[in-house]
Every structure is written in C-alpha cells, then in structure tokens.
Protein backbone atom coordinates (compact mmCIF):
# COMPACT_ATOMS: atom_id res chain seq x y z
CA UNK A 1 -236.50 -38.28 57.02
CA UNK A 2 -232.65 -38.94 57.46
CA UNK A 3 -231.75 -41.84 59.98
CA UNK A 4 -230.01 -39.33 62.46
CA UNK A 5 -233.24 -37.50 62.37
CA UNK A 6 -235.51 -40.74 62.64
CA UNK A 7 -233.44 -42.02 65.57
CA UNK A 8 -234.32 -39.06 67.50
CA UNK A 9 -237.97 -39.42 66.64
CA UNK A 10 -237.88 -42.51 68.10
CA UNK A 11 -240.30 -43.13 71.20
CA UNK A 12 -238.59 -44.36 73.81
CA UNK A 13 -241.50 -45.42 75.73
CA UNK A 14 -242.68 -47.63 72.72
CA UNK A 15 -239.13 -48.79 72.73
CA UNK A 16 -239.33 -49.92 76.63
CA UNK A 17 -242.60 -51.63 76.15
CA UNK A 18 -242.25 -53.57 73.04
CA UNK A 19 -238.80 -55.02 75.06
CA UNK A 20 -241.12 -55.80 78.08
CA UNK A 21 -243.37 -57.38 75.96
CA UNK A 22 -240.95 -59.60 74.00
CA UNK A 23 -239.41 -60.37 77.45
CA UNK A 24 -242.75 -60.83 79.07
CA UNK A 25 -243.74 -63.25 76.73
CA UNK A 26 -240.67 -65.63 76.21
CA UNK A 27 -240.75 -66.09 79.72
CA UNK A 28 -244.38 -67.29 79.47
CA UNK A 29 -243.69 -69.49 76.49
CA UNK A 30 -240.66 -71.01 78.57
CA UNK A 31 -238.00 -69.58 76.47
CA UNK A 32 -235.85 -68.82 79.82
CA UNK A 33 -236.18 -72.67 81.04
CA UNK A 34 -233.53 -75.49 80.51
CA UNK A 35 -231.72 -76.23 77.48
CA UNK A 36 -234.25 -78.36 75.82
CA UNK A 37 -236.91 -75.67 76.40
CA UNK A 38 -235.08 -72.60 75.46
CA UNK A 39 -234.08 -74.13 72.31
CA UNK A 40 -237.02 -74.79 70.39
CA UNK A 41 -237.75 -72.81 66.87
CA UNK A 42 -241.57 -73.45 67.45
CA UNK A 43 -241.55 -71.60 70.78
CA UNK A 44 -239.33 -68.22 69.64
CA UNK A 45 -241.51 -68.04 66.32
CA UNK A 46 -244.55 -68.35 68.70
CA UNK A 47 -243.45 -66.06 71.18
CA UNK A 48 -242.14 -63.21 68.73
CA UNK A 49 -245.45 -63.55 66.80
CA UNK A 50 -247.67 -63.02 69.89
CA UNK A 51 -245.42 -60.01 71.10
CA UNK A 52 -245.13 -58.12 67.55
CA UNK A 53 -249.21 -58.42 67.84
CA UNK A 54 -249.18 -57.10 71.48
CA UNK A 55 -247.32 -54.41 70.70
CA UNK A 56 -248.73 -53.37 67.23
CA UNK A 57 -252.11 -52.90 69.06
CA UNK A 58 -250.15 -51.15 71.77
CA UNK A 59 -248.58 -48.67 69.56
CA UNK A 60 -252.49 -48.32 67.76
CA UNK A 61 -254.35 -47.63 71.21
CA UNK A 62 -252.22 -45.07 71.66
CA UNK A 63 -250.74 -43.16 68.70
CA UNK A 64 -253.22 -44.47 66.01
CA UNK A 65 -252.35 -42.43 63.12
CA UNK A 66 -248.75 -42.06 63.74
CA UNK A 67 -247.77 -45.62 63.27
CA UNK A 68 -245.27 -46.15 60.35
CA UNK A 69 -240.95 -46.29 60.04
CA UNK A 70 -240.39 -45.33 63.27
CA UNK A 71 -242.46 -47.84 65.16
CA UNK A 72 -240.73 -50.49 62.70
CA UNK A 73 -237.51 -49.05 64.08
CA UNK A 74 -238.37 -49.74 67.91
CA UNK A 75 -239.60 -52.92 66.89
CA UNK A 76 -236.35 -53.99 65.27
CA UNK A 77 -234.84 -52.58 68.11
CA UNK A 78 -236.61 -54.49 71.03
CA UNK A 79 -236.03 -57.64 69.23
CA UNK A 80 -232.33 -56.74 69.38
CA UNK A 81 -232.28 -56.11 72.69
CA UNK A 82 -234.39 -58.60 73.92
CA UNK A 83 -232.29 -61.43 72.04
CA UNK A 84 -229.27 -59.73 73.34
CA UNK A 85 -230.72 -60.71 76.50
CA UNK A 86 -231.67 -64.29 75.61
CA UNK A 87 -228.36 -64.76 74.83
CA UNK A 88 -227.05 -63.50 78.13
CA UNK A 89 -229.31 -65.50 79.92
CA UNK A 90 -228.41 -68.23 77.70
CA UNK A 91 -224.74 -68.10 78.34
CA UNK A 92 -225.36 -67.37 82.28
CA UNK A 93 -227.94 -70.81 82.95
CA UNK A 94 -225.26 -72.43 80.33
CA UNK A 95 -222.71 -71.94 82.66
CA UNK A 96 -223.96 -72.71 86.21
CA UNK A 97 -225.38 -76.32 84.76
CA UNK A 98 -221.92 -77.23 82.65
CA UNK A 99 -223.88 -76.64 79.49
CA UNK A 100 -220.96 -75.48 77.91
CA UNK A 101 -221.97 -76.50 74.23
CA UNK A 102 -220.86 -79.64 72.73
CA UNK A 103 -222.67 -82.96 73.21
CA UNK A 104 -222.74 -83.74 77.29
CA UNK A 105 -220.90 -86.46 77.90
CA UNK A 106 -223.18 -89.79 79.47
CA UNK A 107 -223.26 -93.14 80.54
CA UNK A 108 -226.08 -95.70 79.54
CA UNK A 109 -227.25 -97.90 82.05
CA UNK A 110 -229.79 -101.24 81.80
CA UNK A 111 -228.79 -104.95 80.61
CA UNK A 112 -226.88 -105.18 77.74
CA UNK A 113 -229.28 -105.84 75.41
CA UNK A 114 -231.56 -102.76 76.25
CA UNK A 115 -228.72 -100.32 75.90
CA UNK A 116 -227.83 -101.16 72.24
CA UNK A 117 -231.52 -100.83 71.43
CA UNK A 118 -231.65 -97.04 73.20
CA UNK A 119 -228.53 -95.96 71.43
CA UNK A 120 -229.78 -95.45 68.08
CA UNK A 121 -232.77 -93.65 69.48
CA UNK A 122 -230.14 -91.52 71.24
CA UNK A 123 -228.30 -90.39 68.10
CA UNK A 124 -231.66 -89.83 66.70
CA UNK A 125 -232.93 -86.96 68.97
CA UNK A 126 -233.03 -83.42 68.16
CA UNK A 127 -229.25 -81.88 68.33
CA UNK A 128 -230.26 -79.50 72.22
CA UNK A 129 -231.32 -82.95 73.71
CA UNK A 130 -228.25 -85.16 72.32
CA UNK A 131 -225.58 -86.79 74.54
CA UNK A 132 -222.43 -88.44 73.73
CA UNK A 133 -222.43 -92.00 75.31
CA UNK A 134 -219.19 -92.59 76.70
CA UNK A 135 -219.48 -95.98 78.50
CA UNK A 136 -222.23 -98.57 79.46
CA UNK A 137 -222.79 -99.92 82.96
CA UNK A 138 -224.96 -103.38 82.82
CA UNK A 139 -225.91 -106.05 85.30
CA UNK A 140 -222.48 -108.39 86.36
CA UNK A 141 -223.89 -110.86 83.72
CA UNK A 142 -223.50 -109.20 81.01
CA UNK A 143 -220.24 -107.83 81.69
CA UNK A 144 -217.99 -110.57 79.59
CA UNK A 145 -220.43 -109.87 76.63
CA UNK A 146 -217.88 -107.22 75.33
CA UNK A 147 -217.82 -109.67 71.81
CA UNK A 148 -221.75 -107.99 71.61
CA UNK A 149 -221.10 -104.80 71.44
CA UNK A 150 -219.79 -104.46 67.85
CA UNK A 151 -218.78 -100.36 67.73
CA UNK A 152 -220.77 -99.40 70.73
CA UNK A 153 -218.86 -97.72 73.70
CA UNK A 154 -217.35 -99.92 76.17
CA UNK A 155 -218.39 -101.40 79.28
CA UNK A 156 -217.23 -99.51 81.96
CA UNK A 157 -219.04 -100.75 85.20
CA UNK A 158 -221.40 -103.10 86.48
CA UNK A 159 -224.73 -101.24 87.88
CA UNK A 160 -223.00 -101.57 91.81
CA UNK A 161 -220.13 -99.57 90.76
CA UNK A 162 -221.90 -96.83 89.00
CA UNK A 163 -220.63 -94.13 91.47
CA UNK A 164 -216.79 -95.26 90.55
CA UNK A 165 -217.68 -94.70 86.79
CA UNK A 166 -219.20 -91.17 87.11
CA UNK A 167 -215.47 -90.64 89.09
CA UNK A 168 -213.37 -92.40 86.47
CA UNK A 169 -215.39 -91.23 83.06
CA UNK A 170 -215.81 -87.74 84.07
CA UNK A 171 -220.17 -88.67 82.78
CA UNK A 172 -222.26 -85.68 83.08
CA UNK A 173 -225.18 -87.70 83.05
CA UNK A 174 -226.80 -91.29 82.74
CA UNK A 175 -229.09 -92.28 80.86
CA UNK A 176 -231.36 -95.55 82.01
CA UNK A 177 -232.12 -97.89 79.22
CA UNK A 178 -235.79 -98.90 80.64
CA UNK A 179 -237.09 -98.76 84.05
CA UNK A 180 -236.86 -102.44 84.08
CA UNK A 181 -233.51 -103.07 83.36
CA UNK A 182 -232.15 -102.49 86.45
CA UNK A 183 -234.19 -104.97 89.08
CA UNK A 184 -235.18 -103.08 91.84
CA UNK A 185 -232.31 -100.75 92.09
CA UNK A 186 -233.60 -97.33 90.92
CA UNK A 187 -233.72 -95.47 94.14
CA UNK A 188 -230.02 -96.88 94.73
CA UNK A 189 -229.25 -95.58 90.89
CA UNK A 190 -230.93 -92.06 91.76
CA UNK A 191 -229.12 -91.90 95.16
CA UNK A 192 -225.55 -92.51 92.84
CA UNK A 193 -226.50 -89.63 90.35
CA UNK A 194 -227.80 -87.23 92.73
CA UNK A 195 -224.58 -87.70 95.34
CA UNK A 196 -222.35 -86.90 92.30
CA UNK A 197 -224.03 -84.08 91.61
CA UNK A 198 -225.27 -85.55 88.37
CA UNK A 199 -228.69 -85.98 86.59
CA UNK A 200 -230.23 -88.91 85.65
CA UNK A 201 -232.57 -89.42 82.79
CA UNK A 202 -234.42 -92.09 81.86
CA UNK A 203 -235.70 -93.81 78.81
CA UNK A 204 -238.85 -95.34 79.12
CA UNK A 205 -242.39 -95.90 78.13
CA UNK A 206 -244.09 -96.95 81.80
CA UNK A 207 -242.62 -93.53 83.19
CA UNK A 208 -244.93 -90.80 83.72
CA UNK A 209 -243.84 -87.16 85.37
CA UNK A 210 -244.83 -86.90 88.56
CA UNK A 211 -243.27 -83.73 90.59
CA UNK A 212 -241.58 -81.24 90.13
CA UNK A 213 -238.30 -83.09 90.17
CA UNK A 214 -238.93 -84.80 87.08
CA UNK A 215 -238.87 -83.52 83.76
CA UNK A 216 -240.37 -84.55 80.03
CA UNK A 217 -237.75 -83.49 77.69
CA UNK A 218 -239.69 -84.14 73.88
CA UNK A 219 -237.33 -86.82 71.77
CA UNK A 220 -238.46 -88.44 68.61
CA UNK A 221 -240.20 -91.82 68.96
CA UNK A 222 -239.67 -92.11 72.51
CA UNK A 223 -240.31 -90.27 76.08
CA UNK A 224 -236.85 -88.72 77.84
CA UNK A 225 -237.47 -87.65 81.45
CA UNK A 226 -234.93 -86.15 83.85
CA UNK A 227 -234.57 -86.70 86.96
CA UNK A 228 -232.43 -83.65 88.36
CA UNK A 229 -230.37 -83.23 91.33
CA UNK A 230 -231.45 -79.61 92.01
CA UNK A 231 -232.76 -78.54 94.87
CA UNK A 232 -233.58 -75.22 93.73
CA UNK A 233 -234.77 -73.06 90.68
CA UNK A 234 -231.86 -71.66 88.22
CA UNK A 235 -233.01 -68.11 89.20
CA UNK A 236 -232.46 -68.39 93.69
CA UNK A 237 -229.63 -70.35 92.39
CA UNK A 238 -227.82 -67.42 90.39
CA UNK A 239 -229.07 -64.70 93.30
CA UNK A 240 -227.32 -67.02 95.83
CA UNK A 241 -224.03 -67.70 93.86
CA UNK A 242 -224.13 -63.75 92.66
CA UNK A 243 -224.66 -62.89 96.26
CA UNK A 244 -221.77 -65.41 97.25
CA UNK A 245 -219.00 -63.96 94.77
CA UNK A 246 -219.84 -60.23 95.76
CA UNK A 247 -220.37 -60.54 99.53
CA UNK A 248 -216.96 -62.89 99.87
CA UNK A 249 -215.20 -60.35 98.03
CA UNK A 250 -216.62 -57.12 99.69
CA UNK A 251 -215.58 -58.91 103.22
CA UNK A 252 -212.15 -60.11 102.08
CA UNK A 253 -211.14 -56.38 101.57
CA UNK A 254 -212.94 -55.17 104.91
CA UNK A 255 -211.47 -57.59 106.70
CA UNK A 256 -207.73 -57.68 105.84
CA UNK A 257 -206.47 -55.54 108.64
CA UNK A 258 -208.06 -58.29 111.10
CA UNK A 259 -206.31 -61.44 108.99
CA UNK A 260 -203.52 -59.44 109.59
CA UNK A 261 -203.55 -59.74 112.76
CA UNK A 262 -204.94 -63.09 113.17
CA UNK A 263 -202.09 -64.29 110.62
CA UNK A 264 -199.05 -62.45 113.20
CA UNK A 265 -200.43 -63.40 116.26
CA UNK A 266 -200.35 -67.33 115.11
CA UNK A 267 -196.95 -66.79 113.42
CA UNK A 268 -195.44 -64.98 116.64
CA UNK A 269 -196.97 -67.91 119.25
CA UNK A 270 -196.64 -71.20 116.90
CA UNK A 271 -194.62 -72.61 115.17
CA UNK A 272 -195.96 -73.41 111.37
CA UNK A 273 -197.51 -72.28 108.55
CA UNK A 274 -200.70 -69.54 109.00
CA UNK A 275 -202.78 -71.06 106.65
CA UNK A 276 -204.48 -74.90 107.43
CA UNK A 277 -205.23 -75.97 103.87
CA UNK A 278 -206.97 -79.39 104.45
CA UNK A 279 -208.62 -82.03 101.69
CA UNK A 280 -212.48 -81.41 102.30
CA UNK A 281 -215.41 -83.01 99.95
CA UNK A 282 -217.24 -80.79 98.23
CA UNK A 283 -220.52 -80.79 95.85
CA UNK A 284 -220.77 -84.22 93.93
CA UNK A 285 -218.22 -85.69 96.33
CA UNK A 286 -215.39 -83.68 94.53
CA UNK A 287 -212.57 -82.95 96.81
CA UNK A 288 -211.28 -79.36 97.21
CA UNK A 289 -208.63 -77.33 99.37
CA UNK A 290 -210.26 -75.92 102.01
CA UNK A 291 -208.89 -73.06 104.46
CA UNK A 292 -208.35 -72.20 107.77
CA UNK A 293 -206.38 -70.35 110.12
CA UNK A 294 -204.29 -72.50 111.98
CA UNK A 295 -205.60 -73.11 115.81
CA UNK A 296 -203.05 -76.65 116.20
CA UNK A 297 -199.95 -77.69 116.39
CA UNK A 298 -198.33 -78.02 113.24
CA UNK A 299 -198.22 -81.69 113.51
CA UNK A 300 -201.66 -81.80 114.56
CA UNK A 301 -202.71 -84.39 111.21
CA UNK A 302 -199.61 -87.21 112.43
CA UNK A 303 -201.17 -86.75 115.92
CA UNK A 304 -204.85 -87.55 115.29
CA UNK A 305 -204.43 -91.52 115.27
CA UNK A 306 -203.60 -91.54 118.94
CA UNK A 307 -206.36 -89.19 119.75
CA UNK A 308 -208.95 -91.47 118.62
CA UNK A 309 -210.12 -93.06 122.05
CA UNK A 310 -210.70 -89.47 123.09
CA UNK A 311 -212.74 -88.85 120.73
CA UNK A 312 -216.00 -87.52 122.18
CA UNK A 313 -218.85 -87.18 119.05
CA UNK A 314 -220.38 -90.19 117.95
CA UNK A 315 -220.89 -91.25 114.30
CA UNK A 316 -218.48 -90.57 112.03
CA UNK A 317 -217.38 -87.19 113.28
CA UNK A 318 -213.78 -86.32 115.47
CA UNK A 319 -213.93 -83.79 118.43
CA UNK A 320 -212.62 -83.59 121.35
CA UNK A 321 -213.54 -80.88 124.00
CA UNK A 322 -209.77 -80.21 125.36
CA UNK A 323 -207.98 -81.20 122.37
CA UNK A 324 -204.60 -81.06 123.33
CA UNK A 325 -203.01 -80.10 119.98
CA UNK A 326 -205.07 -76.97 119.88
CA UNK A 327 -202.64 -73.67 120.80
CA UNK A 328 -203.96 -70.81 122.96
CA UNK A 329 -204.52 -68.32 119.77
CA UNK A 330 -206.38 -70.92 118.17
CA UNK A 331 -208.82 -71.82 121.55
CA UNK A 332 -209.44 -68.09 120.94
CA UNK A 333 -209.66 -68.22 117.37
CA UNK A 334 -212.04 -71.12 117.65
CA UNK A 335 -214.06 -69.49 120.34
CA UNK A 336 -214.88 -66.82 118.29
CA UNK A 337 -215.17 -68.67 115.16
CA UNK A 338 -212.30 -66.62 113.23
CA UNK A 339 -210.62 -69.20 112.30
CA UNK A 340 -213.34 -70.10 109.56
CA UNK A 341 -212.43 -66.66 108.04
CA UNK A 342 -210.03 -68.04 104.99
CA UNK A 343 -213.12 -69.79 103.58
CA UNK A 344 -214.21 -67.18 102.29
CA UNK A 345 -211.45 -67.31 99.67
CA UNK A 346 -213.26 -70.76 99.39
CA UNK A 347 -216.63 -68.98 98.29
CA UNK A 348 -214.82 -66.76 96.39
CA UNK A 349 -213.18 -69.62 94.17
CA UNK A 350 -216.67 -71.41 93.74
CA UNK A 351 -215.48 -74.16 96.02
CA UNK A 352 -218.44 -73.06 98.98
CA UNK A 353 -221.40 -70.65 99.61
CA UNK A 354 -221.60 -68.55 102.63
CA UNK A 355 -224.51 -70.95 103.34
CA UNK A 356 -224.47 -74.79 103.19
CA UNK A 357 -224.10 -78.01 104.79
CA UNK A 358 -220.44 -78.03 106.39
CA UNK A 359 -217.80 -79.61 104.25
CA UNK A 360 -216.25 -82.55 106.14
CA UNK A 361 -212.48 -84.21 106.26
CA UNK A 362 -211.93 -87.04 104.22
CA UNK A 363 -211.73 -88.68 107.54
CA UNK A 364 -215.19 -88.68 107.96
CA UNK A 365 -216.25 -89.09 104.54
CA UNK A 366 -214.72 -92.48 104.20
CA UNK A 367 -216.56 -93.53 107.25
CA UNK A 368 -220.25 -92.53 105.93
CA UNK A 369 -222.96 -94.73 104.94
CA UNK A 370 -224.18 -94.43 101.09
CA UNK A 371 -227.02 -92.94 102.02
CA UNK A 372 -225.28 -89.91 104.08
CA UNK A 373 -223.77 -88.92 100.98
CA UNK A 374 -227.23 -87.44 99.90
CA UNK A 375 -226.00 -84.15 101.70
CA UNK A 376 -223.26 -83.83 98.82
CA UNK A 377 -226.02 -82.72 96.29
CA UNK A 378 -225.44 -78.80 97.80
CA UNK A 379 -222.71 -76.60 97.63
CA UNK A 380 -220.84 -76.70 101.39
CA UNK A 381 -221.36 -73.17 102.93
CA UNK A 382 -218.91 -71.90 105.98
CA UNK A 383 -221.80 -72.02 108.10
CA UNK A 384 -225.49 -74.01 107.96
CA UNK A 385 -228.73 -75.18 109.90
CA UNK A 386 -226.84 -76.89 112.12
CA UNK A 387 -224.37 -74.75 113.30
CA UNK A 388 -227.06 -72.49 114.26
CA UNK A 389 -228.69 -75.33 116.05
CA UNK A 390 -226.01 -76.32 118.42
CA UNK A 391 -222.52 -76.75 116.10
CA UNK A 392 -220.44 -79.36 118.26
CA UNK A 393 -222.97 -80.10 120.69
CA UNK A 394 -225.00 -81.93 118.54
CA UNK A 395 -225.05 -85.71 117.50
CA UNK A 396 -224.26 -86.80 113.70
CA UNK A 397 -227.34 -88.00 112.96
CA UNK A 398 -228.44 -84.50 114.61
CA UNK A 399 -226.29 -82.83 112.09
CA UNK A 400 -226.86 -84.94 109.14
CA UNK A 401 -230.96 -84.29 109.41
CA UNK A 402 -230.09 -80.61 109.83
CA UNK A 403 -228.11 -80.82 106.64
CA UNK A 404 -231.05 -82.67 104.81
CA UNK A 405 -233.96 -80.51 106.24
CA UNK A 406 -231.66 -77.70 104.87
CA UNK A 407 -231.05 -79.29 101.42
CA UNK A 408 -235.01 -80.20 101.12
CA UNK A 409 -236.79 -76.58 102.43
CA UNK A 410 -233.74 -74.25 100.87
CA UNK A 411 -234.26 -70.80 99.72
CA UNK A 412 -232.86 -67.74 100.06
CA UNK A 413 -235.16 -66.24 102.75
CA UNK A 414 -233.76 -69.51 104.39
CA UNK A 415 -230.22 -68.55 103.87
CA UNK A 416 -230.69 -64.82 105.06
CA UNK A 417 -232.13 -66.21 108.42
CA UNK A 418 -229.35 -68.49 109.14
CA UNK A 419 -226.67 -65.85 108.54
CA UNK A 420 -228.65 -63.89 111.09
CA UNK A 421 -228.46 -66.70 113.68
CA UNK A 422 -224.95 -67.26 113.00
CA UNK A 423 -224.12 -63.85 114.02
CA UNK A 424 -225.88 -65.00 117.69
CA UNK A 425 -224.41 -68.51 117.47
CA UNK A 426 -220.92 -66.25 117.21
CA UNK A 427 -221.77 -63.79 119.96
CA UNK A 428 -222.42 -66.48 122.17
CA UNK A 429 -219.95 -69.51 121.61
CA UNK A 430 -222.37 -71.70 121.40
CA UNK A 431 -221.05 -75.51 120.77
CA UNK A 432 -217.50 -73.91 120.17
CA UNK A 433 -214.52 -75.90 120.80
C-alpha cells in the first residue's frame, strides 16, 4: 500500500479519538497545570502509556481484525497533534504567568545565616523549579554582615523594605529561607508579595499545604511550597483576558463615529487636549497611562490643591459634587459615563479588563494604608462591584470591601453580571458626578 493510498485509508474517527484520549488523559495526569507540573518526564511517559493502551483496546472493540499500519499511522498522528497542543498550551500559560523561559529571577528572604544554607539547595533543584537569586533581604542585624557572604548575591533590603526591593530588583518571586526566620512577620511578607503581584514560596520543613492557595512544588532534599497571588484558575483567567482583547477591540471599531463626536464637541467648547492621559496604579502597584476624555479644564491637575477643603468623600478618595473645573460637555460626558470610553484602548493594551477594581490616581495611592494595597493583586477593570453598588455615593471603606469581596468570590459568571448592572448603573446615573 503506497502512503498516498494509506493516508486515505486512514480512519478519521480513530484519529479524533486517540487525540481525545491523549488529551483526556494529560489533563488527568496534570500535564496542563503549572510549570513544575507540566514538566515532568514521569508524568508524559505515564500519560502516553495509559492513552496508547486506551486506544489500542479502542481500535480492538471495534475493528478487531483490521488493526495494523494504519492504526500505527493515527496513532503517530494523535501524538503529533496532541503535543502540538501541549506546546500551545505551554506557550499560552507561559505567557500570562511571565514564564518566559530562563531561570525567574528571585529574592531570598530569612536571617543571614539561613539564606546561605537554602542557596545551595536552590541550585540543586530540578532545572523547571530553578530560580536565579538576585538579592537577599535579612533582618536589620544582619545587614553590615556583607564580609559573610563570600560570592553570594548581595544584600539588597532589610525584611521592612521588601516591597522597595521587588520595585528596585525587578524579583519575580521570593523565596523564604525557613518559616522562622522572619519573627512573626509572614502575613506582612505575604501581604508584600501578593500587592506586587508576585508569588512567594517558601522553604521549609514545619510547612504543610493547606488550601488551595498553596502549592507543593517536589525539590530534591527539601519541601518548596508556593504561595500564589492568584485569585483565579489559569483557564477563567485566559477566557477573561481573551474575552477582554476581542470585546475592546470589536467596540473600539463600533464606536468610532461616537468618539468622534465626543472628541469635536470637547475640542469646539474647551480649550485643551481631547485625550486626559493620567498616571493610574495598576496590577502589582505598577503605574500605567490611563485614558479619558477630557470633562475639566485643562488646568484642572494645578487646580486640585486648592480644592482640597471641598473635598466631599472621606478616606483617601477626591470628589466633589459641583466641581468647578468640570466643563458643561464633560458634566454630560460624566453623566453618562462616556468619558470612561478611551479605556478601552487601556484593555486593549493589557493595562485593564473590562471588569476590575477601579484604578486610582497616584493621589490616592500614596495616601493608602499597607493593607489597602491588597486590591492591587487584580487587573483594574473600567468598571467593578462597586460601581454597580453606588459609584460616588459610596464611602472608601465601602468601596475598598467591594473591591475585596470582588477579588475573593471572582469568576466569570461574576464578571458577566456586573457588566449587566453597569448597563443600569449607566441608564440611570446613579452616583455620577
């Protein structure tokens, strides 16, 4: 039989089921998980071995005498195709977590003594769970004990200032040198790493998993767990940054005749630019250039110092009801909540979602407590729980639970009912000013 001739003997339905089979079976074995799941010799040759019997006694039940080159040929096949898909996968979960190959960049943290003891161990794991220290952050007294440290990376922080190292070293990661190393100040470490967007694993032989949120990643001759800032599975997490890409550019082309408009009317009334392009924090506390339509004066930002007794929200927010700086196309603009439109070249750029806690001015940021920086862990969407829930009525500690009970209970059925809301939150103007 010729190969032309064999290909078009081929059974495509044997062909569709061995690839379900393959597929069906990685994903039981965990071979679409994390990194340090996915790639793990022991699991493929297990998986392939339990699908090529599957599908052998497939292809027996029901062609039992016809079994021979051509079966071999949709086998060979399927495993193509399913590894092609692997791969994809692979290169798709590699991107959205920064796994971009190389060894992640990290920063050890315990006293002094407990980090130089973990970083042999470190070089010693298996080459999909090793990190490249870059710095070490110990206790204040060990922090002249540079003389110590031989050819081990530097000291870059003390265990306070651990959220100005991830800024400064660029750290992916941290790694904890022993649960007792750092006194007491573990939930203060995990608030650090999870408000810049970073995870935190630890080294240690008292830690147990417990949750979902923490992780056993296999080492050599001792236990890694991770500690991830997550909030959600890798698979709602691609749906929801898919559906943000596609959606933000879908509306971006329906919408043009109206940002026309929007953009004349506030060029023909105001003077200034269209655009408000304003510092906002984003996910991990990175800043980013957010948009808006303009709805102020163009000297609106030099003005805001001597608007501050006016100011009517209490925490750490800025509004005022009849803000004078705010023209009559932008009362309009703001009314009807057009002026939000631009961020959707935002979403588009990866800065936002459609859905998320709101991104707020540096302004506000610099006037948090540590703790509200928790609500950094997400994505910022153009509109959230609370604007549904009341937008500029409500308190900050209103908002900031909103944001939280958002971050905590997320999902996409979530998401899908708040952009419902929003469209009755629009209709109605309600908390708009």
């Amino acid at each position: 039989m010729t190969a032309l001739a064999l290909w078009h003997d081929l059974s495509w339905w044997g062909l569709v089921a061995a690839c379900t089979v393959i597929l069906l079976t990685a994903a039981v074995k965990g071979l679409y998980g994390r990194r340090h799941v996915r790639h793990n010799a022991r699991r493929v040759l297990s998986a392939w071995t339990i699908a090529f019997v599957i599908t052998v006694v497939l292809m027996l039940a029901v062609d039992p005498h016809g079994i021979g080159a051509r079966y071999v040929v949709v086998w060979l096949l399927a495993m193509a195709l399913a590894g092609g898909s692997r791969w994809v996968y692979d290169a798709v979960i590699s991107r959205v977590y920064g796994e971009n190959g190389g060894d992640p960049p990290a920063l050890l943290l315990g006293d002094l003594d407990s980090c130089l003891s973990a970083l042999p161990r470190l070089a010693a794991l298996s080459p999909e769970s090793r990190v490249k220290v870059v710095g070490l952050v110990v206790p204040d007294r060990d922090r002249d004990r540079n003389r110590d440290i031989g050819e081990a990376p530097p000291i870059v922080a003390s265990h306070d200032h651990l959220a100005d190292a991830l800024a400064t070293t660029g750290a992916a990661q941290v790694i904890m040198a022993g649960a007792g190393s750092v006194n007491g100040q573990l939930r203060t470490i995990m608030d650090a790493c999870c408000n810049a967007g970073v995870a935190l694993k630890l080294v240690s032989t008292e830690l147990h998993s417990a949750g979902d949120a923490v992780t056993h990643i296999p080492g050599l001759d001792c236990p890694l767990f991770v500690v991830r800032p997550q909030p959600a599975g890798a698979g709602s997490y691609l749906v929801k940054r898919a559906a943000d890409r596609v959606v933000s550019a879908l509306l971006l082309v329906v919408l043009s005749p109206l940002f026309l408009i929007i953009a004349a009317l506030i060029k023909v009334t105001s003077h200034g630019p269209v655009l408000f392009v304003d510092q906002r924090i984003g996910v991990g506390q990175r800043p980013f250039d957010f948009y808006k339509f303009r709805t102020m004066v163009h000297d609106a930002r030099e003005s805001q110092g001597s608007l501050e007794e006016l100011n009517e929200a209490d925490g750490v927010l800025f509004k005022v009801r009849d803000d004078p700086r705010i023209t009559r196309v932008g009362r309009i603009l703001r009314r009807l909540s057009l002026d939000e439109l631009p961020q959707l070249l935002n979403v588009l750029k990866g800065d936002m979602s459609l859905v998320g806690p709101r991104p707020l001015p540096l302004r506000d940021c610099e006037l948090m407590e540590e703790w509200h920086r928790r609500r950094h862990v997400m994505l910022p969407g153009i509109t959230g729980l609370w604007q549904v829930s009341g937008r500029s009525d409500l308190s900050f500690d209103d908002m900031l639970c909103l944001d939280l009970q958002y971050m905590e209970t997320w999902s996409l059925k979530s998401d899908l009912y708040i952009v419902w809301r929003t469209a009755g939150a629009v209709v109605g103007s309600r908390g708009a000013y």
